[in-house]
Protein backbone atom coordinates (compact mmCIF):
# COMPACT_ATOMS: atom_id res chain seq x y z
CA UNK A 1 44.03 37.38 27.01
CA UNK A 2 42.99 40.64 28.02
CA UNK A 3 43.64 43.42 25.44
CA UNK A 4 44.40 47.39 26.67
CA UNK A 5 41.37 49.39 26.07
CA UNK A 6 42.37 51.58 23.32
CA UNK A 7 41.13 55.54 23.21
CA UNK A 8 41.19 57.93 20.40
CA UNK A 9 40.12 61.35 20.35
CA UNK A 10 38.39 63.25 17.16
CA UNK A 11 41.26 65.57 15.22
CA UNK A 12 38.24 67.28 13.73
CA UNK A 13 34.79 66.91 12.72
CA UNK A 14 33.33 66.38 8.69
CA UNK A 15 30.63 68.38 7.52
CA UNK A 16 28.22 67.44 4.42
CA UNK A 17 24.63 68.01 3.55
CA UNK A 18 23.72 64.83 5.06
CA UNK A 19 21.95 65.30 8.35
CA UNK A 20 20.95 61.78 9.00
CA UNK A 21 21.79 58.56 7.74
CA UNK A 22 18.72 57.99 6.26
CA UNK A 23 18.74 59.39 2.34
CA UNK A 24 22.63 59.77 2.30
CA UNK A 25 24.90 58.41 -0.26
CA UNK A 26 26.06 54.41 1.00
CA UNK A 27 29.48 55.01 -0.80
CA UNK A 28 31.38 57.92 -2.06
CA UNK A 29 30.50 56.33 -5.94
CA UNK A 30 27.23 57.69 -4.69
CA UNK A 31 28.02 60.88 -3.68
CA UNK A 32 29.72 62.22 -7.03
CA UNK A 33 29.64 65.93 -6.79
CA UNK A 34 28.24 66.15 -3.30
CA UNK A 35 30.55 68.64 -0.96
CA UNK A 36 31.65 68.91 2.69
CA UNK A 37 34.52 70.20 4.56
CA UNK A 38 36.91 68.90 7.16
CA UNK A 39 37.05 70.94 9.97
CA UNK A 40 40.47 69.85 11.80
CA UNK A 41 41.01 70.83 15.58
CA UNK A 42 42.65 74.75 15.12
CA UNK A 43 45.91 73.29 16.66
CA UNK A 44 46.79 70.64 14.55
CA UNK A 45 46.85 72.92 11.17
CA UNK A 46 50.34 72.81 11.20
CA UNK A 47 49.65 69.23 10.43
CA UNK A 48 48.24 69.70 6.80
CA UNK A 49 51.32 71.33 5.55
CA UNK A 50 52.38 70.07 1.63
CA UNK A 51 48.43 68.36 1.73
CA UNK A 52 47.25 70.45 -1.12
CA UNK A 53 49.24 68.27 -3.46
CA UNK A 54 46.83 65.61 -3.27
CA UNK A 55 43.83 65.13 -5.35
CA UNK A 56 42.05 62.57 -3.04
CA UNK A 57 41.57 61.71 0.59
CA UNK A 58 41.28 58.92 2.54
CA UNK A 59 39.02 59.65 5.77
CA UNK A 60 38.66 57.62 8.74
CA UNK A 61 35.74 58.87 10.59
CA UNK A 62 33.76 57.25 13.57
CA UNK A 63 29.99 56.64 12.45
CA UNK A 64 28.34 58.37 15.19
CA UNK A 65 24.80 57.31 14.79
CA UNK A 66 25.16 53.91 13.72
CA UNK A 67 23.59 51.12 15.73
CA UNK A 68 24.35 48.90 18.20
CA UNK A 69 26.93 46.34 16.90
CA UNK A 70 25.35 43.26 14.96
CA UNK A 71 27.82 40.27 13.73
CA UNK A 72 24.77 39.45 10.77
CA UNK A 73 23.63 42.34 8.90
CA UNK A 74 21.47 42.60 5.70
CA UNK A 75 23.74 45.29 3.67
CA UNK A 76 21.77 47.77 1.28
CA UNK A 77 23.36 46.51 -1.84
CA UNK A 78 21.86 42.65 -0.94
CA UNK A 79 18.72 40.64 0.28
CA UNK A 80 20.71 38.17 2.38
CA UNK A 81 22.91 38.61 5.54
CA UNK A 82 26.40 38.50 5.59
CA UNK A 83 29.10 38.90 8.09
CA UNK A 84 29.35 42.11 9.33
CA UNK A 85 32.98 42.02 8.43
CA UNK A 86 32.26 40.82 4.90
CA UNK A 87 30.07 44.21 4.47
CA UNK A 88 30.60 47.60 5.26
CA UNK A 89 27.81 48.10 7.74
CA UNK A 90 28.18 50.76 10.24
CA UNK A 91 26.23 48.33 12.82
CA UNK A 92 30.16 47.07 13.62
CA UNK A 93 31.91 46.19 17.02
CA UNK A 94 34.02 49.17 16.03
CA UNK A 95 32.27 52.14 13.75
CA UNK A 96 34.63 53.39 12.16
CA UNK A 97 34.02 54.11 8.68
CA UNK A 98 36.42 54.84 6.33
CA UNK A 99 35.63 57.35 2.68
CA UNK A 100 37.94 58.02 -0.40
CA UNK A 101 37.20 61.84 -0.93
CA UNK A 102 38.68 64.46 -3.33
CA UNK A 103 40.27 67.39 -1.93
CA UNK A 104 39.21 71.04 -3.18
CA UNK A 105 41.17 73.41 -1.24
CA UNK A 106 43.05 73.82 2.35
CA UNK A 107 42.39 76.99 4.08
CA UNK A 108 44.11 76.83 7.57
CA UNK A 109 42.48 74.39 9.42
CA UNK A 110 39.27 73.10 7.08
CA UNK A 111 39.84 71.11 3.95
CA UNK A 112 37.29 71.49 1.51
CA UNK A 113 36.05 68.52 -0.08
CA UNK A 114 33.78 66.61 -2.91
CA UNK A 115 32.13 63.52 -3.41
CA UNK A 116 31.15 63.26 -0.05
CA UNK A 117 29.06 60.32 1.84
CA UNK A 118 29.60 60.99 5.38
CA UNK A 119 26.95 62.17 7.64
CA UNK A 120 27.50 65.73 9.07
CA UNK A 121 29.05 65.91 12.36
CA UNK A 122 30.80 62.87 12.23
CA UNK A 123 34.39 62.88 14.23
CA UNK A 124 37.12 62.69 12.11
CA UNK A 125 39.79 59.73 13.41
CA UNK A 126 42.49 60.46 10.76
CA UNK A 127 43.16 61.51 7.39
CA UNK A 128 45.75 60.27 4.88
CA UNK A 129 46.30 61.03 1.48
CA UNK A 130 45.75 58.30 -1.26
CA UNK A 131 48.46 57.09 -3.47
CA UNK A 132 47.58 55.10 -5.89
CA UNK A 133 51.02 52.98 -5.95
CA UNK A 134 50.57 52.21 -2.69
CA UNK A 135 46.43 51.65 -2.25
CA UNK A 136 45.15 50.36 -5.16
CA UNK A 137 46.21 46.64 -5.41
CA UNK A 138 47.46 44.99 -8.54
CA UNK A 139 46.26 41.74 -10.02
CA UNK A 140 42.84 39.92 -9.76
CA UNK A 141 40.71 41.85 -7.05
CA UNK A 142 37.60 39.75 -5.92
CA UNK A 143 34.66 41.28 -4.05
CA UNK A 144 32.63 38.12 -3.08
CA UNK A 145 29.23 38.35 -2.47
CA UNK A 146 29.19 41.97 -3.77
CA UNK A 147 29.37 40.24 -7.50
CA UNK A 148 27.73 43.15 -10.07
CA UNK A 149 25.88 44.82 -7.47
CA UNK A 150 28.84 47.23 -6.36
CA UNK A 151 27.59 49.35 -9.38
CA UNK A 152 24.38 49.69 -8.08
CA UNK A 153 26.27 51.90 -4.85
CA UNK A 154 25.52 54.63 -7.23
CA UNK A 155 22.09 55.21 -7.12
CA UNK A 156 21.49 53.30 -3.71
CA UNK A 157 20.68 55.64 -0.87
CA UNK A 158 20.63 54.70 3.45
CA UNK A 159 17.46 53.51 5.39
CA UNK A 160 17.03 53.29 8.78
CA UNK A 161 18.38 49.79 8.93
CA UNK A 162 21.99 50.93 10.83
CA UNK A 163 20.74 53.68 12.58
């Protein structure tokens, strides 16, 4: 079965203090405090109307320096490789990363932002606001192999291992 290629074009570009993925933040629990903006395309501004009502963000951003794609990868928060779909390497057949951000301030076209993780200059896919009713799931939420170490996200910082 032969899919249609798919092809999506940046709607803006995220800026942070992060110039490399090496030393940045591996999750936005990491990146508590830490500010960027969104820089949208000028034209689509009119797209951000009633956005300043939300407290939080969801970006989808393409990871622009990650690796070549890997199907094993050794994740920063473990000593063992995993699926790459059971992690959330960059190193993926699509890079596409995705951070929960909170939203300072809209002023035309750039969004400022906080607790940023995102290297700078990577191309913004899409942005959504989060609503908690409909993106935080109820019940028992598992996270496998990640056990107790998705606490340690915190303090954990990027090698070179993705890059």
């Amino acid at each position: 079965m032969t899919e249609p290629e798919l092809r999506y074009q940046p709607i803006g570009v995220i800026h942070s203090p992060f110039s490399h993925p090496k030393g940045a933040p591996i999750q936005p629990s990491g990146a508590r405090g830490v500010k960027g903006a969104v820089e949208l395309l000028p034209h689509l501004a009119e797209g951000l109307r009633d956005l300043e009502g939300f407290s939080h963000l969801i970006l989808l951003y393409h990871c622009h320096l990650a690796a070549a794609p890997k199907l094993l990868v050794k994740p920063f928060l473990d000593q063992h490789q995993h699926g790459v779909f059971a992690t959330r390497a960059p190193a993926r057949p699509n890079p596409i990363g995705l951070s929960v951000v909170r939203l300072l301030g809209v002023e035309g076209h750039r969004l400022d932002i906080c607790d940023v993780d995102v290297v700078d200059g990577s191309p913004l896919l899409d942005l959504k606001p989060l609503v908690p009713e409909f993106d935080l799931p109820s019940g028992e939420v598992r996270t496998g192999w990640l056990g107790g170490n998705a606490e340690r996200a915190k303090q954990a910082r990027a090698d070179d291992r993705f890059v």
